[in-house]
PDB file of N, CA and C in Angstrom:
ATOM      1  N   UNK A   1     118.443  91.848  98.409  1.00  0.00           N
ATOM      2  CA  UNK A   1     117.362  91.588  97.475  1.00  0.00           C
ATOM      3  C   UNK A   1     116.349  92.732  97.492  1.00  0.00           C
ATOM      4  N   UNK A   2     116.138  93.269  98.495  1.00  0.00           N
ATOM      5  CA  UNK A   2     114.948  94.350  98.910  1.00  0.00           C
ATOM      6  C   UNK A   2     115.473  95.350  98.265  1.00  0.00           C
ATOM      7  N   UNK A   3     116.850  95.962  98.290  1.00  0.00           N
ATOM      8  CA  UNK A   3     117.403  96.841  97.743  1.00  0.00           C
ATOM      9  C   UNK A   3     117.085  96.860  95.957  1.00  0.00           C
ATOM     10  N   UNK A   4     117.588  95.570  95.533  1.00  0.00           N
ATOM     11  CA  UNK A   4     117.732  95.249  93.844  1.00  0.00           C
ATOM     12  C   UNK A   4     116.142  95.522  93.653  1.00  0.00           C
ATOM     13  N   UNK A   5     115.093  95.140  94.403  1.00  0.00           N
ATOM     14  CA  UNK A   5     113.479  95.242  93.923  1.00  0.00           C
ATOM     15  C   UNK A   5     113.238  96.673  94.159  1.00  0.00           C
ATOM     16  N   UNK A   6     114.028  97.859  94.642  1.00  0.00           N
ATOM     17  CA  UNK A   6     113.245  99.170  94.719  1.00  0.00           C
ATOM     18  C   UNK A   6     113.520 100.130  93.800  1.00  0.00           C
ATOM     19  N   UNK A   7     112.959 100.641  93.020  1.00  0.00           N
ATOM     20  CA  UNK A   7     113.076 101.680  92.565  1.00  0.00           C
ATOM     21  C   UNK A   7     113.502 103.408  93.202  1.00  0.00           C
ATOM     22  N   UNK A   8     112.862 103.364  93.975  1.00  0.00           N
ATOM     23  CA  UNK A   8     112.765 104.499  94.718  1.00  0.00           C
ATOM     24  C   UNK A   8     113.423 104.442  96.070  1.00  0.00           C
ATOM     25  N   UNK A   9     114.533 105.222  96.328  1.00  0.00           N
ATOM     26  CA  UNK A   9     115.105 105.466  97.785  1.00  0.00           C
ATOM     27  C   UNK A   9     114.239 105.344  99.035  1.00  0.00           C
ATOM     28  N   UNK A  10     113.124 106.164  98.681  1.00  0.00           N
ATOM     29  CA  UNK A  10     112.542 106.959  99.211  1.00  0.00           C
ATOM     30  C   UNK A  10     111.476 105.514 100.067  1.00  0.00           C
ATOM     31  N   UNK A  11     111.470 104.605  99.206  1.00  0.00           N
ATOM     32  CA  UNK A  11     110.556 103.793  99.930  1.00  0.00           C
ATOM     33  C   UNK A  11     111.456 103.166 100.919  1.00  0.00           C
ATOM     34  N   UNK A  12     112.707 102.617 101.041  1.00  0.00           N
ATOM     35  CA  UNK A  12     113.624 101.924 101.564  1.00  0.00           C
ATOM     36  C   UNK A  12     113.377 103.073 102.773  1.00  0.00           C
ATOM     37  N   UNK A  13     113.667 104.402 102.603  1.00  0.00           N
ATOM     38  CA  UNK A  13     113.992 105.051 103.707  1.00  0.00           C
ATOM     39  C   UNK A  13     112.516 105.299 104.806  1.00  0.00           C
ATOM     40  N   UNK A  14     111.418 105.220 104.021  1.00  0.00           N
ATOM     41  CA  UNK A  14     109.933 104.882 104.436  1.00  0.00           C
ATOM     42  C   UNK A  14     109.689 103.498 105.887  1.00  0.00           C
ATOM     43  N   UNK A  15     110.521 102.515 104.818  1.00  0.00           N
ATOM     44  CA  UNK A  15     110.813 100.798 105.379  1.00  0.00           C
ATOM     45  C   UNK A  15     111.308 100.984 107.265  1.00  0.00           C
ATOM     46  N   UNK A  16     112.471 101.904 106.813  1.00  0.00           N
ATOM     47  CA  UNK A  16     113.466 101.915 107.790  1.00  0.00           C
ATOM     48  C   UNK A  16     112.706 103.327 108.999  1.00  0.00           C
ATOM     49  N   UNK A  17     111.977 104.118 108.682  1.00  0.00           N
ATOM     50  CA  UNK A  17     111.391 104.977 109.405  1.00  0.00           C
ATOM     51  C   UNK A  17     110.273 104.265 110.327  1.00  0.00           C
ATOM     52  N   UNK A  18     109.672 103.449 109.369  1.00  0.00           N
ATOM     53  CA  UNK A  18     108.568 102.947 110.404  1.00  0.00           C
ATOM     54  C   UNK A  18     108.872 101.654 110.502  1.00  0.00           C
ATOM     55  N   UNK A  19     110.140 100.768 110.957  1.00  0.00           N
ATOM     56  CA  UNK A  19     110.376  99.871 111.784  1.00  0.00           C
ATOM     57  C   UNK A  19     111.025 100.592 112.751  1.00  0.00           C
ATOM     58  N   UNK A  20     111.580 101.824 112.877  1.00  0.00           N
ATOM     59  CA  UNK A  20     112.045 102.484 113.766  1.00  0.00           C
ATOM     60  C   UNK A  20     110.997 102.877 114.974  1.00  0.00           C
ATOM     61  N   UNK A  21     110.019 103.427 114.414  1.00  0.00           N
ATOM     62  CA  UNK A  21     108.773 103.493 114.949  1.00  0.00           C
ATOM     63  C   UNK A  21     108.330 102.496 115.675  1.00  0.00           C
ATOM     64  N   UNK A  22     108.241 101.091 114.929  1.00  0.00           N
ATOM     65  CA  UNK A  22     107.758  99.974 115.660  1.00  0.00           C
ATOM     66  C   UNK A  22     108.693  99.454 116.684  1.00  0.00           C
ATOM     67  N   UNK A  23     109.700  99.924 116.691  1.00  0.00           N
ATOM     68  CA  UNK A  23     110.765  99.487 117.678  1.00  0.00           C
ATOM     69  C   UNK A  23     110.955 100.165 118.953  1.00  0.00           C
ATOM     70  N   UNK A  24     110.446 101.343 118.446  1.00  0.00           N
ATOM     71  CA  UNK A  24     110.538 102.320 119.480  1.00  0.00           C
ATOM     72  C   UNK A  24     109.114 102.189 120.275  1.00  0.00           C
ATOM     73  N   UNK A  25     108.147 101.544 119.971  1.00  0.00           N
ATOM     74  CA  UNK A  25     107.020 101.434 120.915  1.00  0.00           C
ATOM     75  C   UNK A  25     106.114 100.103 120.581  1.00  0.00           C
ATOM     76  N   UNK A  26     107.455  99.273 121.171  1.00  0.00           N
ATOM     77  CA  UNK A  26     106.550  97.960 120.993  1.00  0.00           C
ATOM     78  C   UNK A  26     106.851  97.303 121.972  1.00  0.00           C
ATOM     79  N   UNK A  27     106.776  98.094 123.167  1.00  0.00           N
ATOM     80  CA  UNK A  27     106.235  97.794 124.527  1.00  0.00           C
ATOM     81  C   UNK A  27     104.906  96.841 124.468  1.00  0.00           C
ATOM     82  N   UNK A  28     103.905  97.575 123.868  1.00  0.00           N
ATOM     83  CA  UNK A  28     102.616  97.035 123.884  1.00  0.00           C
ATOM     84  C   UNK A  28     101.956  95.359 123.241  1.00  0.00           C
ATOM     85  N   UNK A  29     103.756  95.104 122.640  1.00  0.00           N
ATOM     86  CA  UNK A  29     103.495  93.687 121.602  1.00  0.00           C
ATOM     87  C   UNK A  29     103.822  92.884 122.321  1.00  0.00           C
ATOM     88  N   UNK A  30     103.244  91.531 122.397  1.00  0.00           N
ATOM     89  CA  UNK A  30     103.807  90.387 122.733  1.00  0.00           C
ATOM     90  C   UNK A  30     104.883  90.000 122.664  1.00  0.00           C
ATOM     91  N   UNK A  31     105.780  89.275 123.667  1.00  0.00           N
ATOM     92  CA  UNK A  31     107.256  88.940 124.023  1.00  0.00           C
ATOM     93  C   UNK A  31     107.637  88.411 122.361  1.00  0.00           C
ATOM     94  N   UNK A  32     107.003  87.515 122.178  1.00  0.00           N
ATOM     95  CA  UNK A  32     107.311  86.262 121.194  1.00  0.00           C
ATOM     96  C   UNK A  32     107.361  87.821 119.617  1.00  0.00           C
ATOM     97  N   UNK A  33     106.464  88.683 119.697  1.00  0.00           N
ATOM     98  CA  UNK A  33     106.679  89.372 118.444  1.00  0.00           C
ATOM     99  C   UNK A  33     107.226  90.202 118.332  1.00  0.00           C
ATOM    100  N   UNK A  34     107.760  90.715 119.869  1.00  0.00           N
ATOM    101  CA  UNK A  34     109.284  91.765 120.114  1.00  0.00           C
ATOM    102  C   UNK A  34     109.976  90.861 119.914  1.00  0.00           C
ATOM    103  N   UNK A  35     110.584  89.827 120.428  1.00  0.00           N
ATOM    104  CA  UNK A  35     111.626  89.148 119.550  1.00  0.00           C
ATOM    105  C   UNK A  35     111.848  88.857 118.375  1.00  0.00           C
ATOM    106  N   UNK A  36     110.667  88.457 117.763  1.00  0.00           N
ATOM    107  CA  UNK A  36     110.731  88.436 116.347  1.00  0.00           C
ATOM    108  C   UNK A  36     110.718  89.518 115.239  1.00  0.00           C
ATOM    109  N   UNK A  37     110.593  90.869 115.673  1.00  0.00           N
ATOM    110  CA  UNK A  37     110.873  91.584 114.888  1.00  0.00           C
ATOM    111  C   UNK A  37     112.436  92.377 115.322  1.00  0.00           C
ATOM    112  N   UNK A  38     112.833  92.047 116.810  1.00  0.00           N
ATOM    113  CA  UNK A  38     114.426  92.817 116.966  1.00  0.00           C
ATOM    114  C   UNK A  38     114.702  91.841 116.045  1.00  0.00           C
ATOM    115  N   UNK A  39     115.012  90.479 115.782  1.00  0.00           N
ATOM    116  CA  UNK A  39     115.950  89.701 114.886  1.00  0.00           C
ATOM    117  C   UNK A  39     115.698  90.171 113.980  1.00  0.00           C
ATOM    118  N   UNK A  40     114.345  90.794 112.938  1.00  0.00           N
ATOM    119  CA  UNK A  40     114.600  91.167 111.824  1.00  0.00           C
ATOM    120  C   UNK A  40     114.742  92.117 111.823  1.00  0.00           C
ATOM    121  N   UNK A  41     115.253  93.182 112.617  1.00  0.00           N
ATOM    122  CA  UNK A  41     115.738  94.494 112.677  1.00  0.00           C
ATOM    123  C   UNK A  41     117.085  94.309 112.411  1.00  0.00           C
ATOM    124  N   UNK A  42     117.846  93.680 113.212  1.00  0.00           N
ATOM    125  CA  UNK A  42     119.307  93.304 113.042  1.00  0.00           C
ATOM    126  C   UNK A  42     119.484  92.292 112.070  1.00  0.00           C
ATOM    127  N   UNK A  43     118.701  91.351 111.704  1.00  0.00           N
ATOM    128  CA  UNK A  43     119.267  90.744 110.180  1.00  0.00           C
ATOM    129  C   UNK A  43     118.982  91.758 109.021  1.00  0.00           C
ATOM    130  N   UNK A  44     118.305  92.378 108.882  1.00  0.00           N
ATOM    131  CA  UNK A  44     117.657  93.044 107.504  1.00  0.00           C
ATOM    132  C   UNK A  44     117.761  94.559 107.223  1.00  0.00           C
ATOM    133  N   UNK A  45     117.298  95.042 108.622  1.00  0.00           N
ATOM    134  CA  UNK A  45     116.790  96.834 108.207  1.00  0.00           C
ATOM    135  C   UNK A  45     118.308  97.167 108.645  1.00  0.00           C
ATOM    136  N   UNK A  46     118.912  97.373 109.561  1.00  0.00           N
ATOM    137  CA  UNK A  46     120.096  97.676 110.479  1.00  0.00           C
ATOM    138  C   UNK A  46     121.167  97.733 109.038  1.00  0.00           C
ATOM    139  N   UNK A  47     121.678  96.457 108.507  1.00  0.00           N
ATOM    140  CA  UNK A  47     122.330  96.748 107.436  1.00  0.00           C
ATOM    141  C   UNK A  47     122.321  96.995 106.416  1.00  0.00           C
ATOM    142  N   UNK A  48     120.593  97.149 105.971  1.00  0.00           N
ATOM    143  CA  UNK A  48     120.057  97.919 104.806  1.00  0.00           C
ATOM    144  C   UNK A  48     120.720  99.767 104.976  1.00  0.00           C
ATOM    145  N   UNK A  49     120.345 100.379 106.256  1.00  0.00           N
ATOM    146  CA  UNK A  49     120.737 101.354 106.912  1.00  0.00           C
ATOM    147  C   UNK A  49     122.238 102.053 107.268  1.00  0.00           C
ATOM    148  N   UNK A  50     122.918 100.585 107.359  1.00  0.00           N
ATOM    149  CA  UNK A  50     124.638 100.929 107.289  1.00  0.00           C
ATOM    150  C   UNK A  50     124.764 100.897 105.561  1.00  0.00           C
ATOM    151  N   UNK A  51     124.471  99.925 104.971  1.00  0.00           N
ATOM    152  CA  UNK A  51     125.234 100.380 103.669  1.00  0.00           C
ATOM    153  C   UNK A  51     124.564 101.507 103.086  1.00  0.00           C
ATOM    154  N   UNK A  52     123.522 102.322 103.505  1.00  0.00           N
ATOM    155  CA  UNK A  52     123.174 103.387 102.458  1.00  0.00           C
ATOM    156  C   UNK A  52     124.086 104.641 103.558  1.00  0.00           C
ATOM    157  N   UNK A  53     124.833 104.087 104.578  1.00  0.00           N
ATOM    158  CA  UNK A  53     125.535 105.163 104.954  1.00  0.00           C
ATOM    159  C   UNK A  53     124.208 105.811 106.701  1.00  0.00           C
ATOM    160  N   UNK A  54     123.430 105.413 106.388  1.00  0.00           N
ATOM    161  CA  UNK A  54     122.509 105.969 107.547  1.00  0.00           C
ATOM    162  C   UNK A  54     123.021 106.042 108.972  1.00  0.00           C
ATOM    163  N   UNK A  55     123.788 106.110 109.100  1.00  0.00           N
ATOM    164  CA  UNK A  55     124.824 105.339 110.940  1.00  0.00           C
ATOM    165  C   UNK A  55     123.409 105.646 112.087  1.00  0.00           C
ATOM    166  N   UNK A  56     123.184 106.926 111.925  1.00  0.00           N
ATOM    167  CA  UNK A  56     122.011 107.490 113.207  1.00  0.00           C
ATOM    168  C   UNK A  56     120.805 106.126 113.085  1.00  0.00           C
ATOM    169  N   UNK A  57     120.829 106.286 112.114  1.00  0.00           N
ATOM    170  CA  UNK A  57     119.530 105.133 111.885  1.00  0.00           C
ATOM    171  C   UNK A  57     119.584 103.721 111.987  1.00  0.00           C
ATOM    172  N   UNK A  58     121.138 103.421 111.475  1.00  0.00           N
ATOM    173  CA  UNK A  58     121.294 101.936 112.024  1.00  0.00           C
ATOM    174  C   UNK A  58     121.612 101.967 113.348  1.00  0.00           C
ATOM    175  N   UNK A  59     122.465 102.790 113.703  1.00  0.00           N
ATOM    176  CA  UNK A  59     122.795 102.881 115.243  1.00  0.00           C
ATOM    177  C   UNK A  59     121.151 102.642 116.572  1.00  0.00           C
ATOM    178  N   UNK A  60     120.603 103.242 115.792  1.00  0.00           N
ATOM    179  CA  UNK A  60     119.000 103.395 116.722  1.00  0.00           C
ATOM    180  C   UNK A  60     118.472 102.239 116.665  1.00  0.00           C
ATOM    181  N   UNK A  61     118.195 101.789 114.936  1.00  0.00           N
ATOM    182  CA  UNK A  61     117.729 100.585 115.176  1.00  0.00           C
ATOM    183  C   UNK A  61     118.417  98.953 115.596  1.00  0.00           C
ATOM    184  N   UNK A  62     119.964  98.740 116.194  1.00  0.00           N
ATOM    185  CA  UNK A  62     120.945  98.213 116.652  1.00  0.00           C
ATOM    186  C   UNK A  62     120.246  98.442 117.967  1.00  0.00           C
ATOM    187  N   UNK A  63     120.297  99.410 118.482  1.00  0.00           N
ATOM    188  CA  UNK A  63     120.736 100.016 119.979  1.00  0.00           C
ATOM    189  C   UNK A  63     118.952  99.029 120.614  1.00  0.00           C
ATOM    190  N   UNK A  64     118.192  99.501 120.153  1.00  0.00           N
ATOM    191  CA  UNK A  64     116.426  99.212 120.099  1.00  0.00           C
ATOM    192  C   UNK A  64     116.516  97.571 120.400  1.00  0.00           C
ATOM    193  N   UNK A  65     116.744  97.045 119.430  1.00  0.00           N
ATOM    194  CA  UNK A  65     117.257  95.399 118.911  1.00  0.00           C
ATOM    195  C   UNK A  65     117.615  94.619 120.210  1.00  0.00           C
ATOM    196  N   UNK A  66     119.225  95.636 120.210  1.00  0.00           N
ATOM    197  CA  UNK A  66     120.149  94.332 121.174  1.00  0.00           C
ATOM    198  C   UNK A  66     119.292  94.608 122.660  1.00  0.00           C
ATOM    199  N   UNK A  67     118.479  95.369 123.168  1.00  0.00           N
ATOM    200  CA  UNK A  67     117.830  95.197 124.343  1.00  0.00           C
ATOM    201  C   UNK A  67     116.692  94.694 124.932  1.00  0.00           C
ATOM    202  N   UNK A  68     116.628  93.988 123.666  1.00  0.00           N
ATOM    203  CA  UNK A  68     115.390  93.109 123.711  1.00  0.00           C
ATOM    204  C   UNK A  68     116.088  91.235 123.026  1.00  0.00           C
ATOM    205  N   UNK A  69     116.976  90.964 122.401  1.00  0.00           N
ATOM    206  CA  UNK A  69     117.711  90.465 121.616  1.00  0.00           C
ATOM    207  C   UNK A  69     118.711  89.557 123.284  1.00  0.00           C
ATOM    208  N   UNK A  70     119.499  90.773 123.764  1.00  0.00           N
ATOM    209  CA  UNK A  70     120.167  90.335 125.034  1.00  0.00           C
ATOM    210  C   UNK A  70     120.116  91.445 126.104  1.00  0.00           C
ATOM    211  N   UNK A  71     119.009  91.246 127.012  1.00  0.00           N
ATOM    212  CA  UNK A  71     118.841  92.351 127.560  1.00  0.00           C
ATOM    213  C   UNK A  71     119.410  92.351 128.964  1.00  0.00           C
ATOM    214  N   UNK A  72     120.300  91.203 129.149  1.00  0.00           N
ATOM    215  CA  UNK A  72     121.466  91.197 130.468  1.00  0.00           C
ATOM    216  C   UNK A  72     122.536  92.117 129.661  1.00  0.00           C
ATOM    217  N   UNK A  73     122.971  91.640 128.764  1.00  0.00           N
ATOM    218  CA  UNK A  73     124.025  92.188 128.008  1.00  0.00           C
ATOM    219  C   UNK A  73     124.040  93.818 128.068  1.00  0.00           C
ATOM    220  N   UNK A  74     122.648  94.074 127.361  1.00  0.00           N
ATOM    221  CA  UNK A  74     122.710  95.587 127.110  1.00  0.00           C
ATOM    222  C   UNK A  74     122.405  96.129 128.199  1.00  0.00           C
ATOM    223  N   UNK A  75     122.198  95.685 129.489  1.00  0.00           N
ATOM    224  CA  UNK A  75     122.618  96.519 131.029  1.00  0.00           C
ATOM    225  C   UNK A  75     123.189  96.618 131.647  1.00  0.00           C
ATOM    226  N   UNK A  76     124.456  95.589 130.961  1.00  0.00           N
ATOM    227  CA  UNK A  76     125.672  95.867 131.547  1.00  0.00           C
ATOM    228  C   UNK A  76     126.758  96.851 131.034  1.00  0.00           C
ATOM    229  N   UNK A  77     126.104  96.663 129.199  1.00  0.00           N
ATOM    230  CA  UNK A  77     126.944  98.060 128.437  1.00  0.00           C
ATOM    231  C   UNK A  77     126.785  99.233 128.653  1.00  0.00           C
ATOM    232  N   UNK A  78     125.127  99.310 129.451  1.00  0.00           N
ATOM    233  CA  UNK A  78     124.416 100.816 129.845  1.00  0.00           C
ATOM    234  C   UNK A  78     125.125 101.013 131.193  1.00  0.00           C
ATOM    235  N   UNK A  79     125.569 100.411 131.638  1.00  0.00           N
ATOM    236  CA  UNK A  79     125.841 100.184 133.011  1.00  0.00           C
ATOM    237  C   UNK A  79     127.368 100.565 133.196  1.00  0.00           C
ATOM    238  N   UNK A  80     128.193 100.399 132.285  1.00  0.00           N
ATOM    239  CA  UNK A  80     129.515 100.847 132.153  1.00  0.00           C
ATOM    240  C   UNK A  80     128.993 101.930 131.192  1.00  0.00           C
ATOM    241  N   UNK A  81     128.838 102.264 130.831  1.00  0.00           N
ATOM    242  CA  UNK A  81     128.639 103.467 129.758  1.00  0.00           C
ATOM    243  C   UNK A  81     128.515 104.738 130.384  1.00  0.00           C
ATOM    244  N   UNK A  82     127.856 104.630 131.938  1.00  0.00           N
ATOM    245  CA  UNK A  82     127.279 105.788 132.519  1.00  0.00           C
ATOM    246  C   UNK A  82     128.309 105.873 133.546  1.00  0.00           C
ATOM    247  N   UNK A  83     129.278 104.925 133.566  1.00  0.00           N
ATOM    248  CA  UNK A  83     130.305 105.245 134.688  1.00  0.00           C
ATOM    249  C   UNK A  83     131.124 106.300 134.204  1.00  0.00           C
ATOM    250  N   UNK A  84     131.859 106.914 135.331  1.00  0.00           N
ATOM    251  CA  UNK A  84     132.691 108.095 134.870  1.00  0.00           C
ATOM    252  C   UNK A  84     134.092 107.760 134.805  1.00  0.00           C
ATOM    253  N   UNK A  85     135.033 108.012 133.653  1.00  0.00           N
ATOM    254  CA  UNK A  85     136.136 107.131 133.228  1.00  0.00           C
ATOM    255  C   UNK A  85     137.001 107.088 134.445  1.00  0.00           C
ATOM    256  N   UNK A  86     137.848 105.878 134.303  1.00  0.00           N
ATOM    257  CA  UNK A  86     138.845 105.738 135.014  1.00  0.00           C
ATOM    258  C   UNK A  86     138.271 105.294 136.231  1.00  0.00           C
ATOM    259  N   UNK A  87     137.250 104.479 135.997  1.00  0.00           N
ATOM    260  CA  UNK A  87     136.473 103.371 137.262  1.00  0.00           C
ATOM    261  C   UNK A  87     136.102 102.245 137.044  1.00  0.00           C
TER     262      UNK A  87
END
């Protein structure tokens, strides 16, 4: 729907710059409104970002999300991720 209401790329890509921003330093927010904005990172901006092709940008704002979203989860993916193969 957000897509069909814009005229301009340029604002969508605006949208997606500064929730990136807010994701990236919202240490300082309350538990209850870091959660509530990773879910609307991953319901809304994330695949606004894959279908215009953005991968770096959905990838960031995914990666931001799921560690606040499931943050046992995403230390165990960081956690195998940094192992060195074949261990």
């Amino acid at each position: 729907m957000l897509l069909a209401m814009v005229d301009d790329i340029r604002v969508i890509l605006v949208k997606l710059a500064d929730r990136l921003h807010t994701c990236a330093r919202w240490v300082r927010l309350p538990e209850e409104k870091r959660l509530r904005i990773a879910q609307e990172t991953m319901d809304i901006y994330a695949p606004i970002a894959h279908r215009w092709a953005w991968e770096k940008i959905r990838s960031e704002l995914e990666d931001l999300a799921f560690r606040y979203l499931e943050p046992e989860a995403s230390e165990g993916c960081c956690a195998n991720s940094k192992r060195p193969p074949g261990q």
